[in-house]
N, C-alpha and C. Protein backbone atom coordinates (compact mmCIF):
# COMPACT_ATOMS: atom_id res chain seq x y z
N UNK A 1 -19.76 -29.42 14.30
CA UNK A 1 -19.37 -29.28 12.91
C UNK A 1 -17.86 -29.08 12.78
N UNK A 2 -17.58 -28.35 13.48
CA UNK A 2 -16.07 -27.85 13.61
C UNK A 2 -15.25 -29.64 13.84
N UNK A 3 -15.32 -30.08 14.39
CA UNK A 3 -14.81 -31.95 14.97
C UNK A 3 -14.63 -32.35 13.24
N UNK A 4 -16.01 -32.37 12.42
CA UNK A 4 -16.22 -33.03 11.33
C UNK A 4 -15.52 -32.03 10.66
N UNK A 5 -15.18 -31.35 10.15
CA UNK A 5 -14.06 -30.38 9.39
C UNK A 5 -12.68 -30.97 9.64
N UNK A 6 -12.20 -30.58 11.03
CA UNK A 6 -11.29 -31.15 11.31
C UNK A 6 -10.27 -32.57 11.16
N UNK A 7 -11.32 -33.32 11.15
CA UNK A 7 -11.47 -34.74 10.96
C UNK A 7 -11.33 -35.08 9.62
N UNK A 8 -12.14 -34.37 8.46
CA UNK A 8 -11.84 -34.54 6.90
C UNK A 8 -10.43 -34.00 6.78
N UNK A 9 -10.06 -32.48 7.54
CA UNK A 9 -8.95 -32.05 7.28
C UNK A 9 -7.52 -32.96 7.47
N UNK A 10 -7.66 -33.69 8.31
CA UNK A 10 -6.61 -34.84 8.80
C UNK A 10 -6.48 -35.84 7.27
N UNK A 11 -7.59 -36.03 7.20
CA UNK A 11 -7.33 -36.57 5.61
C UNK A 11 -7.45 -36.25 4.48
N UNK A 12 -7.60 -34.91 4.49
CA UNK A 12 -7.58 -34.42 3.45
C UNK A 12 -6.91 -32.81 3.75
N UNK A 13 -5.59 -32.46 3.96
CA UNK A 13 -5.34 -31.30 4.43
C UNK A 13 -5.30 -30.84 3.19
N UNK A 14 -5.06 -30.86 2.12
CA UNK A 14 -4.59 -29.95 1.04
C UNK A 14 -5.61 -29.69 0.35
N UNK A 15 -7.27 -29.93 1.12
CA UNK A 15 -8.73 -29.41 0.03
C UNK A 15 -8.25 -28.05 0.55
N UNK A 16 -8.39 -26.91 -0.19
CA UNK A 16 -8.86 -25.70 -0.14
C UNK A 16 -10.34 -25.58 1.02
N UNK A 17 -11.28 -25.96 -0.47
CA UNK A 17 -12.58 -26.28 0.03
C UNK A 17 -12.98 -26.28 1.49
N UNK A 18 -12.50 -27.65 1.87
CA UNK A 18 -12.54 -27.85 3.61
C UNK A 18 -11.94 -26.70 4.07
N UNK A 19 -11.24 -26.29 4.14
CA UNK A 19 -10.38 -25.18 5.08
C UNK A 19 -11.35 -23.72 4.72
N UNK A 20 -11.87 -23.23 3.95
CA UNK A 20 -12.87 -22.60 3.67
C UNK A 20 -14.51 -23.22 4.48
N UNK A 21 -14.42 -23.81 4.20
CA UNK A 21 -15.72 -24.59 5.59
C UNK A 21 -15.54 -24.28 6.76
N UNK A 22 -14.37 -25.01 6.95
CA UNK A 22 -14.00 -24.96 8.29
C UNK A 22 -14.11 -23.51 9.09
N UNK A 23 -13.32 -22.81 7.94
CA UNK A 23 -13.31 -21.01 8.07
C UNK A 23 -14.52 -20.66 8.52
N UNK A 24 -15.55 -21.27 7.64
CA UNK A 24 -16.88 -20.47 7.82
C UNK A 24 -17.69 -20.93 9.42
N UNK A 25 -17.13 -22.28 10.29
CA UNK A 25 -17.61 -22.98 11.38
C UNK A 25 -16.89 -22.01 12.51
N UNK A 26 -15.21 -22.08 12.31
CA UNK A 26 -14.89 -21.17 13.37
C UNK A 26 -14.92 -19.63 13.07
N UNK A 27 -15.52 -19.03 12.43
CA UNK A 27 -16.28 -17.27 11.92
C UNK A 27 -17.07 -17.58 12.81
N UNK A 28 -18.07 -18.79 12.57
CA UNK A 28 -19.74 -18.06 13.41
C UNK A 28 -19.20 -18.42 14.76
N UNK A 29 -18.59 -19.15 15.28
CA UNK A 29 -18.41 -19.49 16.71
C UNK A 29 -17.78 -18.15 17.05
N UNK A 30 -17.21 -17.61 16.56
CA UNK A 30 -16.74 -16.17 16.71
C UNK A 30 -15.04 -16.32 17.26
N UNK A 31 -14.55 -17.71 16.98
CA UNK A 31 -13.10 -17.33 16.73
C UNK A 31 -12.33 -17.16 15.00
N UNK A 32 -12.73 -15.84 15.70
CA UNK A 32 -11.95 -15.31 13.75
C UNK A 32 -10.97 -15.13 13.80
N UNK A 33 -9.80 -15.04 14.61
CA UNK A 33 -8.48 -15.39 14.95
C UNK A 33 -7.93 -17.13 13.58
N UNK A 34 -8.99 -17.57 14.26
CA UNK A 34 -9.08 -19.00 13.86
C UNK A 34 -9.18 -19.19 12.55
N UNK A 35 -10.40 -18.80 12.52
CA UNK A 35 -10.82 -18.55 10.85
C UNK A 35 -9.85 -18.20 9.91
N UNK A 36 -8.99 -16.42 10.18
CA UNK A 36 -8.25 -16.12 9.07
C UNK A 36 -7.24 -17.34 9.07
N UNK A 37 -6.57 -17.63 9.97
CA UNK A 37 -5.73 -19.10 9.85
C UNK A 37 -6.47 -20.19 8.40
N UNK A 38 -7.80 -20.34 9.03
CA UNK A 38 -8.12 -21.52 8.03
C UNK A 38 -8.06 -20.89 6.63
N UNK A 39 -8.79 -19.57 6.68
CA UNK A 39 -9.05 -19.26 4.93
C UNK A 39 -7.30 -19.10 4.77
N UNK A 40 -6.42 -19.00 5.40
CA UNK A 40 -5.21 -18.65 4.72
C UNK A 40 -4.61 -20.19 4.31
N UNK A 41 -4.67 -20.81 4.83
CA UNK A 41 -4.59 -22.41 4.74
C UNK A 41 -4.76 -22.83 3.44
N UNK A 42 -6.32 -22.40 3.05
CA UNK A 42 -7.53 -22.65 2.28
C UNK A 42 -6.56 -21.84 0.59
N UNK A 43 -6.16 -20.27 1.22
CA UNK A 43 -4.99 -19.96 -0.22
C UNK A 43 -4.04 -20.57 -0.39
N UNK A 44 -3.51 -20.76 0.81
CA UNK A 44 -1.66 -21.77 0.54
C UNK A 44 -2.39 -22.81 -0.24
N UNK A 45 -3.28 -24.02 -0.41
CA UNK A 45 -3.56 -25.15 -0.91
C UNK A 45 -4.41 -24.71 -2.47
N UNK A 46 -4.93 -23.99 -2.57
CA UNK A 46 -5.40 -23.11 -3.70
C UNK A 46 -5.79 -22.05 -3.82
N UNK A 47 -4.60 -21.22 -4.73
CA UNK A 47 -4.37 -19.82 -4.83
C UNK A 47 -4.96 -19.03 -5.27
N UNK A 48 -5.38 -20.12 -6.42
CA UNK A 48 -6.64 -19.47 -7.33
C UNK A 48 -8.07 -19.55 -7.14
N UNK A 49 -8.61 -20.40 -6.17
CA UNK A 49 -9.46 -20.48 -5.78
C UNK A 49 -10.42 -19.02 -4.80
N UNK A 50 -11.01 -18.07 -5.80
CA UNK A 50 -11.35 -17.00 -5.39
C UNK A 50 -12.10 -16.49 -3.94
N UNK A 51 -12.69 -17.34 -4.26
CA UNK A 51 -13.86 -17.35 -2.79
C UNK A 51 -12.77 -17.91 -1.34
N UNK A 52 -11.48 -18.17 -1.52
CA UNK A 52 -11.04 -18.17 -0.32
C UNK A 52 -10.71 -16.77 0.07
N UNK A 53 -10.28 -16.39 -1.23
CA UNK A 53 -9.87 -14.65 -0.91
C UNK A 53 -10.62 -13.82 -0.29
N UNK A 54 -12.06 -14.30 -0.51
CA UNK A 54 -13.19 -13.18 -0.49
C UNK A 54 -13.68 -13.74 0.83
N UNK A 55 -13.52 -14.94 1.41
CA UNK A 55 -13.70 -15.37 2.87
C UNK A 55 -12.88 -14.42 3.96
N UNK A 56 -11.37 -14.26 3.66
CA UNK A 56 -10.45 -13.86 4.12
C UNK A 56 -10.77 -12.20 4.23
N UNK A 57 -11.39 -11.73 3.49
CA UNK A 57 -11.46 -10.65 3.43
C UNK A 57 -12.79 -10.00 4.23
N UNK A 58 -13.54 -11.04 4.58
CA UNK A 58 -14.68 -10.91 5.18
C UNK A 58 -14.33 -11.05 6.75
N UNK A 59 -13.44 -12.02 6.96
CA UNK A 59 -12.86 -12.18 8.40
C UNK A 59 -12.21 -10.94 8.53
N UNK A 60 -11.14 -10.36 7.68
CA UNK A 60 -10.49 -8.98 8.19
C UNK A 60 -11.30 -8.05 8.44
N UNK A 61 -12.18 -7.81 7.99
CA UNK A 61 -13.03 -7.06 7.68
C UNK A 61 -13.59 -6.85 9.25
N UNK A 62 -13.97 -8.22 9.39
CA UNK A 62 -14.90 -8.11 10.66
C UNK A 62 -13.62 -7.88 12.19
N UNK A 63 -12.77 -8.07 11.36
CA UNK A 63 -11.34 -7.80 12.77
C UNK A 63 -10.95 -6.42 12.74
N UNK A 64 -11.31 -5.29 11.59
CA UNK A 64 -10.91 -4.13 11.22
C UNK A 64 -9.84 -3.65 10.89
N UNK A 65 -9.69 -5.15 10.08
CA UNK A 65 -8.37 -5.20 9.32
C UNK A 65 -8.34 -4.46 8.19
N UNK A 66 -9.51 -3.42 7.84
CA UNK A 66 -9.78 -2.81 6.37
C UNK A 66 -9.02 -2.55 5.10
N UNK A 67 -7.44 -2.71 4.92
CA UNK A 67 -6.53 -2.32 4.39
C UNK A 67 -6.29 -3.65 3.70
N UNK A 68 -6.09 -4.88 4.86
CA UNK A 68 -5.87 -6.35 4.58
C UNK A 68 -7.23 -6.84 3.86
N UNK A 69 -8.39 -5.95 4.13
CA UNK A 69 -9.42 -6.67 3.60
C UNK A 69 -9.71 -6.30 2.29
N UNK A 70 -9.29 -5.64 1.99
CA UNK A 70 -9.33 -4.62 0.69
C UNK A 70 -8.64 -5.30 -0.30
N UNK A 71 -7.25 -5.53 0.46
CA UNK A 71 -6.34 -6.10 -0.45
C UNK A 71 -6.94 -7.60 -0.91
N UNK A 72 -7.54 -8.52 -0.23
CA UNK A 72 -8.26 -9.39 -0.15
C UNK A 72 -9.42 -9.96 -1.25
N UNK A 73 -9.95 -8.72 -1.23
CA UNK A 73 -10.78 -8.74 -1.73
C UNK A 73 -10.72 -8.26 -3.37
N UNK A 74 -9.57 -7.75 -3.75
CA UNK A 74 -8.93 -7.23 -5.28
C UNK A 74 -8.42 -8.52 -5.50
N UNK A 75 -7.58 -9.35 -4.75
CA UNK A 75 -7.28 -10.66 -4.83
C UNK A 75 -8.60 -11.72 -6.02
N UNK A 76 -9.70 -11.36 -4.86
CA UNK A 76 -10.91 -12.86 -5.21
C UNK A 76 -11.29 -11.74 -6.87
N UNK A 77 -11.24 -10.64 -6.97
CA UNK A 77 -12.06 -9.96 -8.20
C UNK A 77 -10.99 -10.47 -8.91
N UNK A 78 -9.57 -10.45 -8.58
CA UNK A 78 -8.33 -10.85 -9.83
C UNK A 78 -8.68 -12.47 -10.24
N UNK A 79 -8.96 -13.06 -9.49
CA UNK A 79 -9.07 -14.53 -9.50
C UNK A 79 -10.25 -14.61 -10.35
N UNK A 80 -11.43 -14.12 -9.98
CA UNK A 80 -13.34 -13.83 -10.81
C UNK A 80 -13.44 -12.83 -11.06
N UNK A 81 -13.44 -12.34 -11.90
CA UNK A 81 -13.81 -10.57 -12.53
C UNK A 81 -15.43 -10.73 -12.21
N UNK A 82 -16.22 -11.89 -11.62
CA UNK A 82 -17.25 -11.59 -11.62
C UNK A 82 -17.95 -11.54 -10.73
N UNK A 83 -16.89 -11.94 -9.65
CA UNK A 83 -17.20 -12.23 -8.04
C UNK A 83 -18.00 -10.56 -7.45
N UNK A 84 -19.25 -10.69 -7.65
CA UNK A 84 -19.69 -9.42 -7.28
C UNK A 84 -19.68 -9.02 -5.74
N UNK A 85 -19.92 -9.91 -4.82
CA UNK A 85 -19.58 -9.76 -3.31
C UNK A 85 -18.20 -9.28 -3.44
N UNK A 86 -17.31 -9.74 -3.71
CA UNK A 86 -16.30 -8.72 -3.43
C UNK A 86 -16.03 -7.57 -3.95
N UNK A 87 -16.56 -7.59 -5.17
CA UNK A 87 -16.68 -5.96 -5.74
C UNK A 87 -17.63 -4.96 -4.74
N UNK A 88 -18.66 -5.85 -4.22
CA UNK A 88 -19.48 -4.54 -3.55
C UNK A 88 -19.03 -4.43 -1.87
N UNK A 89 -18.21 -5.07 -1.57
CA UNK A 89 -17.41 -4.89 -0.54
C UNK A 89 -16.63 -3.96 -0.44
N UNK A 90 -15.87 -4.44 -1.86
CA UNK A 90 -14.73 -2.86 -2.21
C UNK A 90 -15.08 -1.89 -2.14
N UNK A 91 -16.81 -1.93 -2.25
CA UNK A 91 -17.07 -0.71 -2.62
C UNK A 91 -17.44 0.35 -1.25
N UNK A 92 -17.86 -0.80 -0.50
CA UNK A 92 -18.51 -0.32 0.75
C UNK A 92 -16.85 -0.21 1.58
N UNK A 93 -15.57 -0.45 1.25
CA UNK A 93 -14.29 0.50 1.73
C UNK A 93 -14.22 1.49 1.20
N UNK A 94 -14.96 2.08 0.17
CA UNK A 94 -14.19 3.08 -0.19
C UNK A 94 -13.77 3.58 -1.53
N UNK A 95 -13.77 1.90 -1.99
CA UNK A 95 -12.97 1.76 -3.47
C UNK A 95 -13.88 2.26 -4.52
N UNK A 96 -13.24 2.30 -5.69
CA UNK A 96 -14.34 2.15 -6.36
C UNK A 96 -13.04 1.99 -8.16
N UNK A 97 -13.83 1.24 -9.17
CA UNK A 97 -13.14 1.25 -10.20
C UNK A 97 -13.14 2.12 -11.03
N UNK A 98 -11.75 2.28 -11.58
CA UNK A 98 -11.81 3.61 -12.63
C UNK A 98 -12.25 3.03 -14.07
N UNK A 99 -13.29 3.89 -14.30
CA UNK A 99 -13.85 3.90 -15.54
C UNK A 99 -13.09 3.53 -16.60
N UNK A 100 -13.55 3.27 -17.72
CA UNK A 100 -12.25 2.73 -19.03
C UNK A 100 -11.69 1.73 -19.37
N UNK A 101 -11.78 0.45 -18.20
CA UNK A 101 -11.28 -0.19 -18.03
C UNK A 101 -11.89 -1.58 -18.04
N UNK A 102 -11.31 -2.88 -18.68
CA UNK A 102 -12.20 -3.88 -18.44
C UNK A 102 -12.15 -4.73 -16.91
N UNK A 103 -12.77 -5.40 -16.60
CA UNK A 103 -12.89 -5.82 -15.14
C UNK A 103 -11.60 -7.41 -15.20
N UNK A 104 -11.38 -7.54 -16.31
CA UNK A 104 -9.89 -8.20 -16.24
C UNK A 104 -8.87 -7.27 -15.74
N UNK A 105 -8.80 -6.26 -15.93
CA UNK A 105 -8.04 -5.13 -15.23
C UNK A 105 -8.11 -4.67 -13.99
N UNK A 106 -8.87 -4.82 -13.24
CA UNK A 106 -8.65 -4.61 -11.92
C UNK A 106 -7.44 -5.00 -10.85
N UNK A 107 -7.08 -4.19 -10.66
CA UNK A 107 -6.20 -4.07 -9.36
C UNK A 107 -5.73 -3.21 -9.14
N UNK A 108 -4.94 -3.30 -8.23
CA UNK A 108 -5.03 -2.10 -7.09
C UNK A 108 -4.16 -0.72 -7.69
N UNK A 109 -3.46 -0.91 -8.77
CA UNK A 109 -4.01 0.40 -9.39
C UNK A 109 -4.71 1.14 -10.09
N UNK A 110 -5.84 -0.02 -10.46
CA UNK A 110 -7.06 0.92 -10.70
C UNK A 110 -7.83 1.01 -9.99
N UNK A 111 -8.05 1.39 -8.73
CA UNK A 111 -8.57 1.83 -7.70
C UNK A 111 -7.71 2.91 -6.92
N UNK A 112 -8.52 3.71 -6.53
CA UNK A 112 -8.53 4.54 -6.26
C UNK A 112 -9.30 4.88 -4.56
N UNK A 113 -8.78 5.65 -3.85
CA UNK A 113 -9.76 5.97 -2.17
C UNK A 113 -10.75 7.32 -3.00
N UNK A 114 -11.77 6.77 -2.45
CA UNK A 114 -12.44 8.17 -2.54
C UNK A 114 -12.39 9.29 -1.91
């Protein structure tokens, strides 16, 4: 699978998309070295594209990058206020949102460490 990623990527380097695939082929092979490369790829080509954020944040995560993943992951909620995987990620760091506030508002100073 990883060959066929690669191979679209040659012609098509600037999908997001693919580089988020790709992310998800070299994650399970277990080079996540690799991976954060691709999901970062995957933001340089689209920024706004949330679910790269929330990929990225899943690779740090699993590297115990927790700080980078955090940040990551306020990223994909800024991008989708509705992206609930990354909200309950945040939550399982630590985070949590301050009351009062609409979920267009999120970031990282409305959060708080518990």
């Amino acid at each position: 699978a990883a060959e066929h990623y690669r191979t679209a990527l040659e012609r098509n380097p600037a999908r997001a998309e693919i580089w988020v695939q790709y992310g998800h082929v070299l994650k399970q092979s277990g080079r996540r070295d690799q991976a954060e490369s691709a999901y970062r790829r995957a933001i340089a080509c689209e920024p706004t594209l949330a679910d790269s954020h929330l990929q990225l944040g899943h690779v740090l995560k699993q590297q115990g990058e927790q700080g980078e993943a955090g940040a990551a992951y306020l990223r994909a909620v800024a991008r989708a206020p509705d992206c609930v995987d990354a909200r309950v990620e945040l939550r399982r760091l630590g985070w949590r949102c301050v009351k009062g506030r609409g979920y267009k508002y999120w970031s990282t100073r409305y959060f708080q460490r518990r």
